[in-house]
Protein backbone atom coordinates (compact mmCIF):
# COMPACT_ATOMS: atom_id res chain seq x y z
CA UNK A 1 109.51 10.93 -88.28
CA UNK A 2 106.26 11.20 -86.28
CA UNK A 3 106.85 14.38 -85.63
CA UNK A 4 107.59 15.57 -88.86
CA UNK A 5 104.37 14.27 -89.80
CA UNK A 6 102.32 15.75 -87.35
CA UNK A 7 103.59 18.81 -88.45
CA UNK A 8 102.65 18.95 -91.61
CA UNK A 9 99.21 17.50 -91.05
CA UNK A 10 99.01 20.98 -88.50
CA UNK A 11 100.01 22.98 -91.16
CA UNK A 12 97.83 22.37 -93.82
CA UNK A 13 95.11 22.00 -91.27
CA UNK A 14 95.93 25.54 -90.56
CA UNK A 15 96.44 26.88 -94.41
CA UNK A 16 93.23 24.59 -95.32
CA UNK A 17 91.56 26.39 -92.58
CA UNK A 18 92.18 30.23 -93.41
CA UNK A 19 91.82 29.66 -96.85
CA UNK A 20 89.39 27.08 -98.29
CA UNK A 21 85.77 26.05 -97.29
CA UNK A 22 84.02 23.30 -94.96
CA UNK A 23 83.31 20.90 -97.48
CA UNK A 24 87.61 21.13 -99.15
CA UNK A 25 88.55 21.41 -95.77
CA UNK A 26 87.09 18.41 -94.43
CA UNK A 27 88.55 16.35 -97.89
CA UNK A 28 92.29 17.95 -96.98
CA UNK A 29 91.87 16.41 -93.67
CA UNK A 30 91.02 13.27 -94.53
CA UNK A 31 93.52 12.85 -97.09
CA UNK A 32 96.26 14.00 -95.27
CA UNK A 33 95.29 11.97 -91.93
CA UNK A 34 95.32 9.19 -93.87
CA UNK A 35 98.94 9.33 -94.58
CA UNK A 36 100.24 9.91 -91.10
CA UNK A 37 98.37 9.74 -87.85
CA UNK A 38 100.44 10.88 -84.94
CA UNK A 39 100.87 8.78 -81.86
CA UNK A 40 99.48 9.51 -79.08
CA UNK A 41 101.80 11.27 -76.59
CA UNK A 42 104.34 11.19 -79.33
CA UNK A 43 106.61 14.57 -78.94
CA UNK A 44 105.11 15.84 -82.18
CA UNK A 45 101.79 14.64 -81.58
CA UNK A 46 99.46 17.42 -82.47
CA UNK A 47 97.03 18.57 -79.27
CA UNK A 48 93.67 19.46 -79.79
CA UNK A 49 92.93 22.38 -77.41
CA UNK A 50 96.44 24.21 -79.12
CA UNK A 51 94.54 23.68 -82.18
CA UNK A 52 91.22 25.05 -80.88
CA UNK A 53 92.70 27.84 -79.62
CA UNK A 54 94.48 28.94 -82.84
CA UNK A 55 91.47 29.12 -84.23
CA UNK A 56 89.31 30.68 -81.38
CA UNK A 57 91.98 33.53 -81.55
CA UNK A 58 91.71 33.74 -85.62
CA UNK A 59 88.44 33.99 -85.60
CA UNK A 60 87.96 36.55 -82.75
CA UNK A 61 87.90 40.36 -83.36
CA UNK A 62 91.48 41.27 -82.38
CA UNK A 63 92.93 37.95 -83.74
CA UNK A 64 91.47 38.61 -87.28
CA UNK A 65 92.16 42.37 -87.15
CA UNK A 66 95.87 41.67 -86.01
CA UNK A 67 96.84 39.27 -88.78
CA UNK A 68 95.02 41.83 -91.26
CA UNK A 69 97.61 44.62 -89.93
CA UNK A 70 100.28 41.92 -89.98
CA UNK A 71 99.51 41.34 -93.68
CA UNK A 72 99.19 44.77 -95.01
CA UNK A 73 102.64 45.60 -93.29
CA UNK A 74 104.31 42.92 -95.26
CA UNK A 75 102.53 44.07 -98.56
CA UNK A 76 103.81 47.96 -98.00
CA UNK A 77 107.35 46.77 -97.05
CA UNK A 78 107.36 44.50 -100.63
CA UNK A 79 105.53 47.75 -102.33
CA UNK A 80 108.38 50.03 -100.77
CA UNK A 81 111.20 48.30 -101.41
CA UNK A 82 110.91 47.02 -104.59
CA UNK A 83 108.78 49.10 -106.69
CA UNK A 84 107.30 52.89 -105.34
CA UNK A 85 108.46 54.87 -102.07
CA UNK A 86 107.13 57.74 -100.51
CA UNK A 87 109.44 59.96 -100.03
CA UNK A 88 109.27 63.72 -98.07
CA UNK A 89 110.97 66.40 -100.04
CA UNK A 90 113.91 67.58 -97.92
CA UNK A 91 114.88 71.13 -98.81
CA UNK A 92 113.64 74.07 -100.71
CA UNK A 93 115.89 73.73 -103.84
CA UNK A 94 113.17 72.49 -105.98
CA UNK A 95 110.59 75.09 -105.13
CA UNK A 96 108.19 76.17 -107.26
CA UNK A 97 108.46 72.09 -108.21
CA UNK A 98 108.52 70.49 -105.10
CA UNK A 99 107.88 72.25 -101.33
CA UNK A 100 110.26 71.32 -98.37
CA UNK A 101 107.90 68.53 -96.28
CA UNK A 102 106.15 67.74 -99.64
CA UNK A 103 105.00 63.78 -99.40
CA UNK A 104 106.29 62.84 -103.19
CA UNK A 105 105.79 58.93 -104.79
CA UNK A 106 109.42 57.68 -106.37
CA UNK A 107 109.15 54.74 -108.83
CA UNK A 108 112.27 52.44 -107.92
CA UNK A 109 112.11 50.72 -111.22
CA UNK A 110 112.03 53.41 -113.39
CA UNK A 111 115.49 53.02 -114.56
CA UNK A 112 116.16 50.04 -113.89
CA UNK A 113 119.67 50.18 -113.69
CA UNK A 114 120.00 52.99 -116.93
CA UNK A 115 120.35 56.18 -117.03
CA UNK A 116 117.48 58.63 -116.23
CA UNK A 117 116.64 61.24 -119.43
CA UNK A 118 117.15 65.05 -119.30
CA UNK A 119 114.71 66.53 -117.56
CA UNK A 120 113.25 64.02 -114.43
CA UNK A 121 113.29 64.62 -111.43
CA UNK A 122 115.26 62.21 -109.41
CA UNK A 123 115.74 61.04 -105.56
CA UNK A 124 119.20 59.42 -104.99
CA UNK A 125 121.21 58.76 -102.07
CA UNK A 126 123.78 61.34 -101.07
CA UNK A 127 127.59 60.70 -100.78
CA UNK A 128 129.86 62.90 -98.54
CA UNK A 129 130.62 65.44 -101.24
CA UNK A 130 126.49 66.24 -100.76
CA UNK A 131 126.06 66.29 -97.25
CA UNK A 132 127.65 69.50 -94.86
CA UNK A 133 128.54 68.85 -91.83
CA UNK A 134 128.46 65.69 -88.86
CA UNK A 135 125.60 63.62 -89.04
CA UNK A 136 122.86 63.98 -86.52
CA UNK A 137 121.37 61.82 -84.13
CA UNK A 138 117.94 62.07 -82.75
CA UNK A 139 116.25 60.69 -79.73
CA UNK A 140 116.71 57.71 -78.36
CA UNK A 141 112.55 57.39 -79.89
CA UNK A 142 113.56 59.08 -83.26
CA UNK A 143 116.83 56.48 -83.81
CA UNK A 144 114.51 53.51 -83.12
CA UNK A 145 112.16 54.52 -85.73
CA UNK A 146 114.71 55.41 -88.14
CA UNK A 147 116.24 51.87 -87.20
CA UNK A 148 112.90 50.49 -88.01
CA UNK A 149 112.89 52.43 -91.21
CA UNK A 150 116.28 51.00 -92.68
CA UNK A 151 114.77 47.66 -91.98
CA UNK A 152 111.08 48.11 -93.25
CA UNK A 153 111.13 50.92 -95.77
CA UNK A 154 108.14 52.37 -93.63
CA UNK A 155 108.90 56.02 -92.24
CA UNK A 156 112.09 57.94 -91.31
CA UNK A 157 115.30 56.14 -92.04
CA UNK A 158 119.06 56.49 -91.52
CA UNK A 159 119.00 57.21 -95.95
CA UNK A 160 120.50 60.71 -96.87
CA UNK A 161 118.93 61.44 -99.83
CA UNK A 162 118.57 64.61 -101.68
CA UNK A 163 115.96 65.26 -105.14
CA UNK A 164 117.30 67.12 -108.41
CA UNK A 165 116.37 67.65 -111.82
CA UNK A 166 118.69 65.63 -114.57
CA UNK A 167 120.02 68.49 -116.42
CA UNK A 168 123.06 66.49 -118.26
CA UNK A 169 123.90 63.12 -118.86
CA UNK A 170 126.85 60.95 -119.46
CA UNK A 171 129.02 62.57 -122.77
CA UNK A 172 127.08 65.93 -122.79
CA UNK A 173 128.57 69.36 -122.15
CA UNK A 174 126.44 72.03 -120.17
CA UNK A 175 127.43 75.48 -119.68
CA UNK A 176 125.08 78.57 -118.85
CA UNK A 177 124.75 81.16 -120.39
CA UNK A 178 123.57 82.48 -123.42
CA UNK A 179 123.35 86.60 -124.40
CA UNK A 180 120.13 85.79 -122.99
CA UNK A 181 120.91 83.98 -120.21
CA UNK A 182 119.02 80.36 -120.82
CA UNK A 183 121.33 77.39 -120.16
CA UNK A 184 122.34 74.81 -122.98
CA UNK A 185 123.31 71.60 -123.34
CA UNK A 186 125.44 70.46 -126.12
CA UNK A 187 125.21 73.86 -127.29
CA UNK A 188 121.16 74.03 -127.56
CA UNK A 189 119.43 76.12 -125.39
CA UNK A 190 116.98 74.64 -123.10
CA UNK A 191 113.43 75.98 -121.90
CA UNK A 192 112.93 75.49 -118.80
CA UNK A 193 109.51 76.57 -117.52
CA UNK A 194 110.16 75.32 -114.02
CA UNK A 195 112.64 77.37 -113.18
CA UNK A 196 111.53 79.67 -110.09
CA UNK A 197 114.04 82.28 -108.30
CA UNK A 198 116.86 82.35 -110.45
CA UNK A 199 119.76 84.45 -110.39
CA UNK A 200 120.32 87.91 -111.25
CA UNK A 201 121.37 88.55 -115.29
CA UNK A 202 121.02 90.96 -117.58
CA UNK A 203 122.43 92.37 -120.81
CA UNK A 204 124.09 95.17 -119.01
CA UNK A 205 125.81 94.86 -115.29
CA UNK A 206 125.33 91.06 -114.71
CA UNK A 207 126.27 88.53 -117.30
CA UNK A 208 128.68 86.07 -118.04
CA UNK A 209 131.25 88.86 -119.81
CA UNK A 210 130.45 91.33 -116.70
CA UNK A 211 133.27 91.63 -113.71
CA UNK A 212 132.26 90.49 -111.66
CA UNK A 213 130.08 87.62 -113.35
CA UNK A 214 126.61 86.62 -112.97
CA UNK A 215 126.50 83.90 -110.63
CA UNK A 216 124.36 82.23 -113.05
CA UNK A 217 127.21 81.86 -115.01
CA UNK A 218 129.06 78.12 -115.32
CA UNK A 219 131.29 76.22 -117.59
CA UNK A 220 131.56 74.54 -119.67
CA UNK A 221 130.89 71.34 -117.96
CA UNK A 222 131.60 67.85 -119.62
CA UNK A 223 129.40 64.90 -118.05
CA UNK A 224 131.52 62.05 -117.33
CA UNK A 225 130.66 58.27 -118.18
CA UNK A 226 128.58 57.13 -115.63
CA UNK A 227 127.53 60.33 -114.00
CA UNK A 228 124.83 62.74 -114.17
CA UNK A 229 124.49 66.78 -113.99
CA UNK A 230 122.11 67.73 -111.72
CA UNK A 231 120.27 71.22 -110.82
CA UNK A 232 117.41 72.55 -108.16
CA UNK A 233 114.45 74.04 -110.25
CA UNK A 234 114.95 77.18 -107.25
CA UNK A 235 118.32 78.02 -108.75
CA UNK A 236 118.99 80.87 -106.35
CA UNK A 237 118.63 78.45 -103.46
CA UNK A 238 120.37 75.34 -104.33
CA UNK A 239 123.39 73.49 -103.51
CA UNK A 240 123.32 71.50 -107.13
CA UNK A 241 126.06 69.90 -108.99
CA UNK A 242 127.77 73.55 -110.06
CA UNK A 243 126.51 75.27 -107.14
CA UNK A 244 130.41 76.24 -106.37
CA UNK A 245 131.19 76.83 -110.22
CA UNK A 246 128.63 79.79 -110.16
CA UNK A 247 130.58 82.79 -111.15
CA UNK A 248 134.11 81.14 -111.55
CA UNK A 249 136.30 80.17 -114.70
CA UNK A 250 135.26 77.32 -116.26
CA UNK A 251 136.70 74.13 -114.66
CA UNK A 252 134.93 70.59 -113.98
CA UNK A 253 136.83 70.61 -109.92
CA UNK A 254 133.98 72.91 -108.86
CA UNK A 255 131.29 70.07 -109.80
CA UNK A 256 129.66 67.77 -107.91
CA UNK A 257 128.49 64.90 -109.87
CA UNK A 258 125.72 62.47 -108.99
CA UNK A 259 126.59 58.59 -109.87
CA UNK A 260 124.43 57.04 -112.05
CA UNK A 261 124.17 54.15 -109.48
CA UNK A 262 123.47 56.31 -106.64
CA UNK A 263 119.97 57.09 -108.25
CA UNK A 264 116.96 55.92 -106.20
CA UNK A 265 114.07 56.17 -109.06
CA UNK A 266 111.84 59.09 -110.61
CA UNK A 267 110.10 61.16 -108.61
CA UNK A 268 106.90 61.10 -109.88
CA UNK A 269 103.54 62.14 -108.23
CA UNK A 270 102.96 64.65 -105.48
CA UNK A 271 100.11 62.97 -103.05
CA UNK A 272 100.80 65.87 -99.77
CA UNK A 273 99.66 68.40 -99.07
CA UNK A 274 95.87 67.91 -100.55
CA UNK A 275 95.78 70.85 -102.32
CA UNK A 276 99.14 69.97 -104.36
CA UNK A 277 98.07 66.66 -104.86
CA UNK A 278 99.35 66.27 -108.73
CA UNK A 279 101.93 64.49 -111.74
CA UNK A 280 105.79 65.83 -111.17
CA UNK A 281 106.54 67.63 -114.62
């Protein structure tokens, strides 16, 4: 019991010390002395030069300027994991969007467990029908900090994740493309301004009634319940949702659909490099 005691009266010592005055810290004392002074010797008996030196290292230089390091990591590992992420773009299939080694910000909570609109640009985590190949390892260096990335949400991780734009949701049918080669959904023909590199078409040799096809050519695709259709805004350099579909009668085996689930939050604001600091549109 005594030393139950004696530990709280240390505790609130040490809380009443960091974070109230003289004059409130000398009225927490009292009070809580008053309801349990430890004995002397007792096992949980509190000793004073512990005590003195918790607060000789708190106040010293590296004391304060290690539990001001201490805090801030805590705050960007709650910051990171719940709310916004900074992500590094990871490929070129967004380009003229988003750069390969781009720093982006990713709001977590955009969605909050809905479905993201036509048009954002997403970051979610890639299943085996995204990723080619074994996975790699690093060294041993490289896996530790990835190992303390899974845990902290600070740096390079073990996450496979790729970034898309939402081109069709769950119920909608996409196909691409029009006599003048724009891509629809639901049979409306979408502008897409972002576009950059896209494949070859034209009214003559390369279309969707040519032989062979323009490889810009797809579907009809129907979006199943639950899933999304998803496109780079570099459409000649993308491995997207109908990247194998290009050029091929219509069929929905080709596609690779992105669970709605899988979705890691909006990609929102480019913050690296300086001079493409700037909103994701």
């Amino acid at each position: 019991m005594c030393s139950n005691k004696a530990l709280f009266v240390r505790v609130v010592s040490v809380l009443a010390t960091s974070f109230a005055g003289p004059s409130t810290i000398h009225h927490i004392k009292g009070t809580v002395s008053s309801m349990a002074e430890p004995v002397q010797g007792a096992p949980g008996a509190r000793r004073p030069e512990m005590t003195g030196k918790w607060r000789a290292f708190r106040r010293s230089t590296y004391g304060s300027l290690l539990l001001n390091v201490l805090a801030a990591v805590v705050v960007i590992v709650l910051v990171q994991t719940l709310f916004v992420k900074v992500y590094s773009v990871p490929s070129g299939s967004m380009q003229g969007t988003l750069y390969s080694g781009d720093r982006m910000l990713v709001n977590r909570t955009a969605y909050a467990g809905g479905v993201p609109p036509r048009g954002d640009v997403v970051v979610f985590s890639a299943d085996e029908a995204w990723l080619d190949g074994a996975p790699t390892t690093g060294s041993p260096a490289k896996e530790m900090l990835r190992y303390f990335g899974d845990v902290s949400s600070i740096g390079p991780s073990h996450e496979k994740f790729l970034v898309k734009r939402v081109i069709g949701i769950p119920g909608d049918t996409v196909d691409c493309c029009s006599a003048a080669g724009t891509l629809s959904v639901n049979g409306v023909a979408q502008k897409e301004p972002y576009i950059q590199g896209d494949l070859l078409f034209d009214g003559v040799a390369s279309n969707c009634a040519s032989t062979p096809k323009s490889r810009r050519c797809f579907g009809p695709v129907t979006v199943p319940e639950g899933m999304l259709l998803v496109l780079g805004d570099n459409r000649g350099n993308s491995k997207d949702s109908v990247f194998a579909c290009r050029g091929v009668p219509a069929n929905d085996d080709c596609v690779k659909f992105v669970p709605v689930e899988n979705v890691i939050g909006h990609a929102f604001m480019k913050i690296l490099p300086w001079n493409r600091i700037g909103k994701i549109s």
